[in-house]
Protein backbone atom coordinates (compact mmCIF):
# COMPACT_ATOMS: atom_id res chain seq x y z
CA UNK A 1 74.44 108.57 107.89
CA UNK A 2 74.80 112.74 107.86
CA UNK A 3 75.26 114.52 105.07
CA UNK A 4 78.93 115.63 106.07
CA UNK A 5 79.42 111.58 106.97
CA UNK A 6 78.61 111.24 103.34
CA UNK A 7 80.73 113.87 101.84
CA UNK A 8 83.71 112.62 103.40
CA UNK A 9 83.29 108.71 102.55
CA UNK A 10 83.90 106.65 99.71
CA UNK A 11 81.62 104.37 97.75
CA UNK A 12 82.37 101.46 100.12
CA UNK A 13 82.23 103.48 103.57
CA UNK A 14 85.36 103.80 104.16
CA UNK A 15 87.05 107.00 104.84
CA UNK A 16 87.98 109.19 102.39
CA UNK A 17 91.51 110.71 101.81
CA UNK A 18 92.49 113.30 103.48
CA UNK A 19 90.66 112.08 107.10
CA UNK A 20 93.21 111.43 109.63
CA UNK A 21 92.87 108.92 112.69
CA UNK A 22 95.08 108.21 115.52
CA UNK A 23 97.37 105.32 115.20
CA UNK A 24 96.58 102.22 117.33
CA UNK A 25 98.78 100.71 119.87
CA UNK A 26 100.22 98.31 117.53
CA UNK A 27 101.14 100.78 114.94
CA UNK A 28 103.15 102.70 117.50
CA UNK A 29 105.06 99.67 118.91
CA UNK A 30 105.71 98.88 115.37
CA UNK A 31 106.92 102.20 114.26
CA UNK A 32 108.84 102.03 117.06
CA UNK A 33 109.97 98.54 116.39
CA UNK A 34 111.26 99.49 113.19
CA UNK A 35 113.13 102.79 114.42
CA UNK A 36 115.36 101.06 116.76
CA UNK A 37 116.25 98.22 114.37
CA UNK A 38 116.99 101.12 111.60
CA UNK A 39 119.35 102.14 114.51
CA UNK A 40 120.88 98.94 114.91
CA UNK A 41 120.98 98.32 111.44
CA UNK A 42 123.04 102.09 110.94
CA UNK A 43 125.58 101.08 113.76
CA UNK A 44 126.27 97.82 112.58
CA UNK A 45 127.24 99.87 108.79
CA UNK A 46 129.11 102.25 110.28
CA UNK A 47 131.16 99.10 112.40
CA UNK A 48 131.66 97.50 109.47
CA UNK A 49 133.29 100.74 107.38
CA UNK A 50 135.34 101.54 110.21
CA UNK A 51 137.05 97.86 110.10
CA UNK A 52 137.16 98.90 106.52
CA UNK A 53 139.02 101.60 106.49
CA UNK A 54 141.16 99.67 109.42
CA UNK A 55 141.91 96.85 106.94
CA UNK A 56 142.54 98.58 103.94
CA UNK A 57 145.20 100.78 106.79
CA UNK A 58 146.43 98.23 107.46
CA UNK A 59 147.08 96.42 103.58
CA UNK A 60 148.66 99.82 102.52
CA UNK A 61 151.25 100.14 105.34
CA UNK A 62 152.24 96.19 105.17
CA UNK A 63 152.83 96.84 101.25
């Protein structure tokens, strides 16, 4: 192992803070996995505030 190598390693080998890698192709798909369901997840809050509001519309009008 080169000097650098072992400048930029840990104890165990593995790299050090700071070094960046790519992410794999399953990282990716499961970033992206987890942006669309944060999507879903935002439009199904902002359904259920809207029949909320309808509701509690409708409660104050029947009164």
């Amino acid at each position: 192992m080169g000097f650098f190598k072992r400048l930029t390693r840990g104890r165990d080998g593995r790299a050090a803070a700071g070094t960046h890698r790519r992410p794999g192709l399953r990282e990716r798909r499961a970033r992206q996995r987890t942006r669309e369901a944060e999507a879903r997840l935002l439009e199904t809050e902002t359904l259920i505030h809207r029949e909320a509001d309808r509701i509690r519309r409708d409660i104050q009008t029947s009164s």
